[in-house]
Protein backbone atom coordinates (compact mmCIF):
# COMPACT_ATOMS: atom_id res chain seq x y z
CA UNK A 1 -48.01 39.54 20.66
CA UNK A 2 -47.60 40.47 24.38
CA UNK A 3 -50.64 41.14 26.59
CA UNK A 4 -50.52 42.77 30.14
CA UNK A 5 -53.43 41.86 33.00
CA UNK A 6 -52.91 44.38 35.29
CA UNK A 7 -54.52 44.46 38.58
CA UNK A 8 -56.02 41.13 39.07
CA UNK A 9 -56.63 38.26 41.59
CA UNK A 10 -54.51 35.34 40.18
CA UNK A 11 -55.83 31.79 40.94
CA UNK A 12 -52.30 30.12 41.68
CA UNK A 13 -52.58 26.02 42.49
CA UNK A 14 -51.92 26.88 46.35
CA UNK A 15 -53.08 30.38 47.08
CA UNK A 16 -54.49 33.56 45.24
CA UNK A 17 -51.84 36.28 44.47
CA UNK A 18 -54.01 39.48 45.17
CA UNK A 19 -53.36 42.82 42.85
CA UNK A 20 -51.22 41.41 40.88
CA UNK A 21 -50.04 41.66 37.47
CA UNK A 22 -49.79 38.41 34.96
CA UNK A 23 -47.40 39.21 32.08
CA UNK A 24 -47.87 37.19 28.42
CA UNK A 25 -45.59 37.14 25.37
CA UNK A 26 -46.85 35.00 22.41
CA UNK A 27 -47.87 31.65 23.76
CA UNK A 28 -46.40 31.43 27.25
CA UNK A 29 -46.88 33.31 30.54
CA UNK A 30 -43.34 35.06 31.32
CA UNK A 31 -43.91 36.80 34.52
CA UNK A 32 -45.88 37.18 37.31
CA UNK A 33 -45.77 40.20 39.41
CA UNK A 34 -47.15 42.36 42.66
CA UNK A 35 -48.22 45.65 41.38
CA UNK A 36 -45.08 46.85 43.06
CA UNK A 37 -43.20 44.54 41.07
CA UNK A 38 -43.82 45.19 37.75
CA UNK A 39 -41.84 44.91 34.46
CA UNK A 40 -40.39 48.20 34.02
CA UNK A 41 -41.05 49.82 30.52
CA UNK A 42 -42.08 46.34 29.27
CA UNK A 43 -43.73 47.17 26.16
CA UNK A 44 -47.73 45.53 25.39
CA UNK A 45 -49.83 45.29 22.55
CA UNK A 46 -52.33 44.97 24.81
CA UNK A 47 -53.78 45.78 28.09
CA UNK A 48 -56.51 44.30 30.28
CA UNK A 49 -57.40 45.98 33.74
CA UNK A 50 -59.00 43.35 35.93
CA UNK A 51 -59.11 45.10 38.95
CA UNK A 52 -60.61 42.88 41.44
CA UNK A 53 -61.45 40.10 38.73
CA UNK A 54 -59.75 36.63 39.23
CA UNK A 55 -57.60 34.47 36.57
CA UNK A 56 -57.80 31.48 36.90
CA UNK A 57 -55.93 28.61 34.57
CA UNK A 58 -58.20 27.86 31.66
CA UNK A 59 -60.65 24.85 32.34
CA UNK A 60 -60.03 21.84 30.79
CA UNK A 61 -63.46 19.46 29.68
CA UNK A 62 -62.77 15.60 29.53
CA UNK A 63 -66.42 15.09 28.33
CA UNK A 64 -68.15 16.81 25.77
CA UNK A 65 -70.39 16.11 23.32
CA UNK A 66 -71.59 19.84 22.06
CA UNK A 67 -72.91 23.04 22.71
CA UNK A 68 -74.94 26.00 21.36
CA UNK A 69 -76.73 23.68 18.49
CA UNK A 70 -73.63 21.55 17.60
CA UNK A 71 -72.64 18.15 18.19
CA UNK A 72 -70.00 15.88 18.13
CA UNK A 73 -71.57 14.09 15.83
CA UNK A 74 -72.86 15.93 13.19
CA UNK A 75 -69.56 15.13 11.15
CA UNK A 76 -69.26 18.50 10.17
CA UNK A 77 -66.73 21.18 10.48
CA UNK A 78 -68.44 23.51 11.24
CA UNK A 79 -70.40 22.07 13.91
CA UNK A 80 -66.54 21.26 15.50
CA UNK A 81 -65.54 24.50 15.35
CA UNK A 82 -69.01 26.35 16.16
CA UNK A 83 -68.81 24.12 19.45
CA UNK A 84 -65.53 24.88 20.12
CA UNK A 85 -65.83 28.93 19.90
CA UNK A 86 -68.79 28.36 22.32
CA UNK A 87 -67.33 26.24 25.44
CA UNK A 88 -64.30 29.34 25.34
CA UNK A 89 -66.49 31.38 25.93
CA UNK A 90 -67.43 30.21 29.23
CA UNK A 91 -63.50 29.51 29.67
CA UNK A 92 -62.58 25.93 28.34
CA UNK A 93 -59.61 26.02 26.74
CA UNK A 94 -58.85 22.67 26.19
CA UNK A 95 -61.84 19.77 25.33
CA UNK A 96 -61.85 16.22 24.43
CA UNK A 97 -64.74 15.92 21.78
CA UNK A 98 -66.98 12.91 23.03
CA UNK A 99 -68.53 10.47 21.54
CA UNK A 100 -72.15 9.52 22.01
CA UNK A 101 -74.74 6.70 21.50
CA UNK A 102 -74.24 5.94 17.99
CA UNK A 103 -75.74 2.71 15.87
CA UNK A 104 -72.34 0.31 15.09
CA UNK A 105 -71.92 1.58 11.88
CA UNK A 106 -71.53 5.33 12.70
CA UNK A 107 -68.31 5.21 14.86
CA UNK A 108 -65.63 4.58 12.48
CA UNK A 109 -66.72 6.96 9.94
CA UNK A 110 -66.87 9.51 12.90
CA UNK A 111 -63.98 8.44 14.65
CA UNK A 112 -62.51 9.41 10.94
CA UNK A 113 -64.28 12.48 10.96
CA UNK A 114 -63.03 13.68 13.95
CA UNK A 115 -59.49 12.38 13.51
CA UNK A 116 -59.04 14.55 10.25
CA UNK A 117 -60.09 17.39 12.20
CA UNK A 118 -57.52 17.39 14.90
CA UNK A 119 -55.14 16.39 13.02
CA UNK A 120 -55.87 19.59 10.51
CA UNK A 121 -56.58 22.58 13.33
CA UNK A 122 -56.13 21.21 16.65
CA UNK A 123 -56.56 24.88 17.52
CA UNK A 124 -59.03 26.91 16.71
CA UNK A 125 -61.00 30.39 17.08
CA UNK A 126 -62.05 28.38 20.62
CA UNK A 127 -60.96 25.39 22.50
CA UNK A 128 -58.19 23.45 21.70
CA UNK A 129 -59.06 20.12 20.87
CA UNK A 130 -56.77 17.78 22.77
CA UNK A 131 -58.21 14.61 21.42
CA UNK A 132 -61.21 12.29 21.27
CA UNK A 133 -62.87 10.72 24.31
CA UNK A 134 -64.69 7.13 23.46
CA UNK A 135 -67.80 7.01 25.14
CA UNK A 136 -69.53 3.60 24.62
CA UNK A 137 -70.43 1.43 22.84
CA UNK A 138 -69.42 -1.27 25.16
CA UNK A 139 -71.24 -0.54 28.56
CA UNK A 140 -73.58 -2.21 31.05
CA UNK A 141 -77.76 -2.35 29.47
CA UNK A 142 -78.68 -2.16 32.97
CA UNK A 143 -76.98 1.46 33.48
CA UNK A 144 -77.56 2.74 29.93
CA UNK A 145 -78.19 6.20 30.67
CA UNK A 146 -79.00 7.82 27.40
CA UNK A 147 -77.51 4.87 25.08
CA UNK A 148 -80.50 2.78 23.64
CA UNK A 149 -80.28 -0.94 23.23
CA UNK A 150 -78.99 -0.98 19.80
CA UNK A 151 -76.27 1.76 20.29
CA UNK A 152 -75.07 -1.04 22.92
CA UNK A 153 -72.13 -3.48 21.81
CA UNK A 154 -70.54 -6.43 23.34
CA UNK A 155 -66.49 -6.14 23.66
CA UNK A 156 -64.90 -7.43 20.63
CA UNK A 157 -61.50 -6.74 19.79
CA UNK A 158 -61.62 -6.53 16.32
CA UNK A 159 -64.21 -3.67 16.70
CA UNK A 160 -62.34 -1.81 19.17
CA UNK A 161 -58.97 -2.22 17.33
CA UNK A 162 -60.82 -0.77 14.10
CA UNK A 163 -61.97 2.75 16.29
CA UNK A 164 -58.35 2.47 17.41
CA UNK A 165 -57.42 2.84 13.50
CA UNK A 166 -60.02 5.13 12.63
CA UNK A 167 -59.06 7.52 15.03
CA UNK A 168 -55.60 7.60 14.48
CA UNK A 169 -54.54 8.15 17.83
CA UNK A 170 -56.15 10.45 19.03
CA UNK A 171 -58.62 8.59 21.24
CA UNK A 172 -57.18 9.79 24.90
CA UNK A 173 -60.30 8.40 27.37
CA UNK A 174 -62.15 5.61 26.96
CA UNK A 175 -65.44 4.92 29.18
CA UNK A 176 -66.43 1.05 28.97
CA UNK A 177 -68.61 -0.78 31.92
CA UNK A 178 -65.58 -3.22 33.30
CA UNK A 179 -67.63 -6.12 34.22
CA UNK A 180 -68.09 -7.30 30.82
CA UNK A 181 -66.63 -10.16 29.26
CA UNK A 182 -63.54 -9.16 27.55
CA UNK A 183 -63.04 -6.01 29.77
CA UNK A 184 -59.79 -7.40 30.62
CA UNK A 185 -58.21 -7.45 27.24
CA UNK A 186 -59.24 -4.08 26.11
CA UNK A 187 -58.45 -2.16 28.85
CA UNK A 188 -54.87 -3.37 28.84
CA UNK A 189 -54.80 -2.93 24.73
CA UNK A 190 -56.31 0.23 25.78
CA UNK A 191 -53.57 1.69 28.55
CA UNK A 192 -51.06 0.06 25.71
CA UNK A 193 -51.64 3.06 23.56
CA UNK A 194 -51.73 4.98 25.98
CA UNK A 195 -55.63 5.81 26.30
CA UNK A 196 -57.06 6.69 29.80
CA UNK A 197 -59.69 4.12 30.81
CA UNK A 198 -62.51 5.42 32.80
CA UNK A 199 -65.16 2.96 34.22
CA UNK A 200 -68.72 4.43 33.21
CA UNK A 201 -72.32 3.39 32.57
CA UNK A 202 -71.64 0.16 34.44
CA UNK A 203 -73.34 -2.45 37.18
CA UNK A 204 -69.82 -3.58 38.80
CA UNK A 205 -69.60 -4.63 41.72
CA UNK A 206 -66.91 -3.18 43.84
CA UNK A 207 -64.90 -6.59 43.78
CA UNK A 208 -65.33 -5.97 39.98
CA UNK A 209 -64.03 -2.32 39.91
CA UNK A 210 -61.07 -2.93 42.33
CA UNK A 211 -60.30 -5.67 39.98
CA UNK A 212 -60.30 -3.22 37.19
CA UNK A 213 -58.33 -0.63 38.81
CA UNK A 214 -55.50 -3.44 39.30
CA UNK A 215 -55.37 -4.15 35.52
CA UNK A 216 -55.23 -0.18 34.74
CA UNK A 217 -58.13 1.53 35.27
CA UNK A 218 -58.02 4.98 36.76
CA UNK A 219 -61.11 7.45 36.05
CA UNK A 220 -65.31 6.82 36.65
CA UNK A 221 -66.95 8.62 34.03
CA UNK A 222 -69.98 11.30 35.63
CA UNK A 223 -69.47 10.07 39.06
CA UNK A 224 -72.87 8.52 40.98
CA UNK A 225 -74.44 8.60 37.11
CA UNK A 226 -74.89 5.87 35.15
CA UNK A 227 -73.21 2.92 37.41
CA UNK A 228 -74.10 0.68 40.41
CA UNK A 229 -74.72 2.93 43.78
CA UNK A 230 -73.36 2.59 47.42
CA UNK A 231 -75.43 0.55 50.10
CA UNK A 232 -74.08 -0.81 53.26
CA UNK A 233 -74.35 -4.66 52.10
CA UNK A 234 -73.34 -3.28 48.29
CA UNK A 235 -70.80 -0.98 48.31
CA UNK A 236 -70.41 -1.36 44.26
CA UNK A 237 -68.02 0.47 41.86
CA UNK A 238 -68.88 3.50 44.10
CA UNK A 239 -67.48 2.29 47.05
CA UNK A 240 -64.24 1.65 45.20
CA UNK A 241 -64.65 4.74 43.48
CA UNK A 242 -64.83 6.77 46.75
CA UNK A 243 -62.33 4.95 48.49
CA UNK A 244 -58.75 3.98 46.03
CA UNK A 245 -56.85 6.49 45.73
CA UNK A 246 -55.56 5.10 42.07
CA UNK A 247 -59.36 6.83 40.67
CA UNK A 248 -60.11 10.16 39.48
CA UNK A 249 -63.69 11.05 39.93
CA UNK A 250 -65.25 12.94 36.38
CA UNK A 251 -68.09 15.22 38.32
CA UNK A 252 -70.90 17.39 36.60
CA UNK A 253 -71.25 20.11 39.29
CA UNK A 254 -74.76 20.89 38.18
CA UNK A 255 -76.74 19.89 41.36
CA UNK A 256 -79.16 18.56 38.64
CA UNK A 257 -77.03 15.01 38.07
CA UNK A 258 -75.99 14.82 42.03
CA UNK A 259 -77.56 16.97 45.03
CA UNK A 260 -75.21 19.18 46.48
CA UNK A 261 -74.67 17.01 49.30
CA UNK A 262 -73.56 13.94 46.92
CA UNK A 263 -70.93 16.51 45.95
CA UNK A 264 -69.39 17.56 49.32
CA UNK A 265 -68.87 13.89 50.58
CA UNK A 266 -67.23 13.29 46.94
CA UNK A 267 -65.01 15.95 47.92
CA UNK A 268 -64.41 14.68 51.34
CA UNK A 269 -63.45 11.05 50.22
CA UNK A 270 -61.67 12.04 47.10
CA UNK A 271 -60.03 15.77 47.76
CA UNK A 272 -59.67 17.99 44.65
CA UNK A 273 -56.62 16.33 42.76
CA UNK A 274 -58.88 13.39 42.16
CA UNK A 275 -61.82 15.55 40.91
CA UNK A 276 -62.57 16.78 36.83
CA UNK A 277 -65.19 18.57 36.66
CA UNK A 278 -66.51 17.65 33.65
CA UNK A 279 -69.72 19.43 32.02
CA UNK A 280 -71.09 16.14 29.93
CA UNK A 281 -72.28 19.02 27.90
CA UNK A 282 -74.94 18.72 24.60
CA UNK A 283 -75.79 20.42 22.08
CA UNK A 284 -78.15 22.02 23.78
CA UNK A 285 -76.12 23.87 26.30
CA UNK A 286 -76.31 27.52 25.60
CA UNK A 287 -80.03 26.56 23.82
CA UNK A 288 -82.21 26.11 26.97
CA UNK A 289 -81.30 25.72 31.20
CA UNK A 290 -83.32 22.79 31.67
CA UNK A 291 -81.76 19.86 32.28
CA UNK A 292 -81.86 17.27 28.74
CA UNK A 293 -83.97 14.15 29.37
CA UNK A 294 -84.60 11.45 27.03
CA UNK A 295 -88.72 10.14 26.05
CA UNK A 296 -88.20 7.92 29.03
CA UNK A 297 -87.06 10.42 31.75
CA UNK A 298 -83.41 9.70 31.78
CA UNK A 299 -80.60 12.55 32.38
CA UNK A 300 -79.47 12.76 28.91
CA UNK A 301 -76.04 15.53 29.03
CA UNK A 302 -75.95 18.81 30.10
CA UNK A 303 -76.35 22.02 29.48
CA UNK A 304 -73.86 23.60 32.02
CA UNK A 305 -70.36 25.06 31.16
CA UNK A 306 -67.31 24.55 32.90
CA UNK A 307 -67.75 28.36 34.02
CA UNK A 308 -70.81 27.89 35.69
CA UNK A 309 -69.43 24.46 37.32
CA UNK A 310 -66.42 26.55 38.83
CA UNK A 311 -68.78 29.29 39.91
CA UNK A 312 -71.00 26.19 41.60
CA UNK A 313 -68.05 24.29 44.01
CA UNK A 314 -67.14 27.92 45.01
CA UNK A 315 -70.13 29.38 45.72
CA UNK A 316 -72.44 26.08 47.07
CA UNK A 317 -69.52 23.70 48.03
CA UNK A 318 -67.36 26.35 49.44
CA UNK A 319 -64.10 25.58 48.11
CA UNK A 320 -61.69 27.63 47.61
CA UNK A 321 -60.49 29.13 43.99
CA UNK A 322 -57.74 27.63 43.91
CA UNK A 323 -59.35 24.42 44.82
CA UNK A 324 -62.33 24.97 42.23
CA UNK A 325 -59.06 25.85 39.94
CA UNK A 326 -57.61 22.10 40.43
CA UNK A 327 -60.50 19.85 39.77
CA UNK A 328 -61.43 22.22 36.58
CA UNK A 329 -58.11 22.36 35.24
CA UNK A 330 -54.96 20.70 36.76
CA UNK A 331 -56.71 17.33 37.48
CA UNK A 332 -57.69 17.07 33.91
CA UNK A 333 -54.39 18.34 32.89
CA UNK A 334 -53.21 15.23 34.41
CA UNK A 335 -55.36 12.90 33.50
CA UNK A 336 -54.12 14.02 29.88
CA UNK A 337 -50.36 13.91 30.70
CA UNK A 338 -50.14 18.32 29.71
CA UNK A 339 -49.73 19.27 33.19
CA UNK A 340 -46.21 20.66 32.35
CA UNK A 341 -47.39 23.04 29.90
CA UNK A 342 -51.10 23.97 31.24
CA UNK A 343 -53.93 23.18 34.11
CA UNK A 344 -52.22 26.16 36.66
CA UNK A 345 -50.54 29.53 35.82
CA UNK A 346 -46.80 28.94 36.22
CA UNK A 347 -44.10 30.99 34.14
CA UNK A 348 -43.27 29.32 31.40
CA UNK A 349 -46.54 27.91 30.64
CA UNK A 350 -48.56 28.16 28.56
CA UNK A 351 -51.03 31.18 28.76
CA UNK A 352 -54.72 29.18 28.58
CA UNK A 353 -56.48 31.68 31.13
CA UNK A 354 -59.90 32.84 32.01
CA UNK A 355 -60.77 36.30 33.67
CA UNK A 356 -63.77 36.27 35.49
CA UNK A 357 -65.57 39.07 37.49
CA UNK A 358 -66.24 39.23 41.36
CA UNK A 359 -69.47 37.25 40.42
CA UNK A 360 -67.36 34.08 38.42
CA UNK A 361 -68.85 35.44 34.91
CA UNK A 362 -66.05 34.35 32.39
CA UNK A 363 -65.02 38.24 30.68
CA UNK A 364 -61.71 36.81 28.73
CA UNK A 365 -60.79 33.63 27.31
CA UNK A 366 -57.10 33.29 26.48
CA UNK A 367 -56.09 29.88 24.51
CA UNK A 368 -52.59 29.94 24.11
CA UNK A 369 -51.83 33.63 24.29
CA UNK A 370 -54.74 34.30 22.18
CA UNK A 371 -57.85 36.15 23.18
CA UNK A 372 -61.14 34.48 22.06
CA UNK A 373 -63.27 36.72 24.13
């Protein structure tokens, strides 16, 4: 299959290449050229004008739990693959499914669930799923967000080394509150195998988080949500957060979870290559705007997409696309180690690419060479 976008702005990791052409034969991208500089004769199966649109690298979501009525834990199919086809639509390309507060005796037989579906279409008619991210069940009580007291576990090994089995691997983030007793243990069993380790619903103090960042840690999960804040006397795990340069910042850019202003000094401290934007997304995303609040008020998810979060930090936070492009795609590229085959548009790899109009609306969703939209 080889596809031709013809005329378009391409979102390259330093610069945008203006009226140019983006060339893509099965999987991979092979060529990218100035109108003037063309493939001659090169034969398509299909051709996309996007004069005056942008492509940008397809977004990559560390944290989601659903979209358009699904959920990651309806242990159902369906539900992976309905959620899936909706987050390409608004250009993710790659996802982590994430977990959610779940009694103790739910996670393994989802953490199966979930396992057996990777493992048996990774890829699908949407997103590819690029593993599992473990969120909970061992975080602070005092910074529960949405997790209710019973969904809330202590560290034990044997419990974590059973989600370890029942996931089969493919567990690639884990958030846990690093102040806990036996914090120590699991995050280095944790970075052992290999699993990202992201500090999230947590009180820690910022002698607690630097602490944690020297046995491995290296992500905050939904930065200023669900953790100890910043005061002058206090500078908690946000000060640290802010500050080391070891710690990439998840951010929902929704100006619901953070005012804008939050945002802009997160981009000051931290620059884009140590930004995700992340969309926490629920099920309800695509379902209703509002934000999703539990019966006692709390932020409960999202309902933005990683289109819309793009379209925010360019628009309100006035980045650049190419720096909207980093934190949505090459950052989390990173943080999953597939930086040398997606996260920017580079020959050779592979073609995960959004087209979106002069307004950021997502048109085309490529996964792998593959249109989904």
């Amino acid at each position: 299959m080889r596809t031709m976008i013809t005329g378009a702005n391409i979102i390259l990791e330093k610069r945008m290449l203006a009226n140019a052409t983006l060339y893509i034969e099965d999987n991979n991208i092979i060529h990218i050229g100035m109108s003037t500089d063309s493939l001659v004769d090169w034969q398509y199966d299909e051709k996309i004008a996007a004069d005056g649109c942008f492509v940008f690298p397809g977004f990559i979501d560390l944290h989601v739990h659903g979209g358009n009525g699904a959920d990651v834990a309806d242990l159902d199919s369906l539900a992976v693959e309905k959620l899936c086809q909706y987050h390409a639509q608004h250009g993710t390309t790659s996802l982590l499914l994430t977990t959610g507060p779940l009694l103790p005796d739910d996670y393994v037989p989802l953490l199966q669930s979930l396992a057996k579906e990777i493992s048996r279409f990774p890829v699908r008619s949407g997103s590819y799923i690029r593993g599992i991210h473990l969120e909970g069940p061992f975080i602070s009580k005092h910074y529960a967000g949405a997790y209710r007291k019973e969904t809330i576990q202590e560290i034990s090994m044997d419990v974590l080394l059973a989600y370890l089995s029942a996931a089969e691997g493919h567990i690639r983030v884990a958030t846990l509150a690093p102040e806990l007793q036996g914090a120590e243990v699991a995050i280095k069993a944790l970075i052992a195998r290999n699993i990202v380790v992201s500090a999230g619903h947590s009180n820690a103090t910022y002698e607690e988080m630097e602490q944690a960042i020297e046995w491995g840690v290296r992500q905050v999960t939904h930065c200023y949500n669900a953790m100890r804040g910043f005061s002058h006397r206090d500078p908690g795990m946000l000060g640290s957060a802010w500050l080391n340069e070891n710690v990439i910042a998840e951010y929902i850019c929704d100006f619901v979870h953070s005012h804008p202003v939050s945002a802009k000094l997160l981009l000051q401290l931290k620059q884009p290559r140590k930004i995700a934007l992340i969309t926490d997304a629920s099920k309800m995303s695509g379902m209703q705007t509002e934000p999703i609040r539990n019966s006692a008020g709390t932020l409960a998810g999202s309902t933005i997409t990683m289109g819309e979060a793009v379209k925010n930090a360019i628009v309100h936070l006035n980045v650049s696309p190419s720096e909207a492009s980093i934190m949505a795609s090459l950052t989390p590229a990173v943080v999953l180690g597939i930086d040398d085959r997606t996260g920017s548009i580079e020959v050779g790899k592979d073609a995960d690419l959004v087209v979106m109009d002069q307004n950021y609306k997502v048109l085309h969703t490529f996964v792998q060479g593959k249109r989904c939209i």
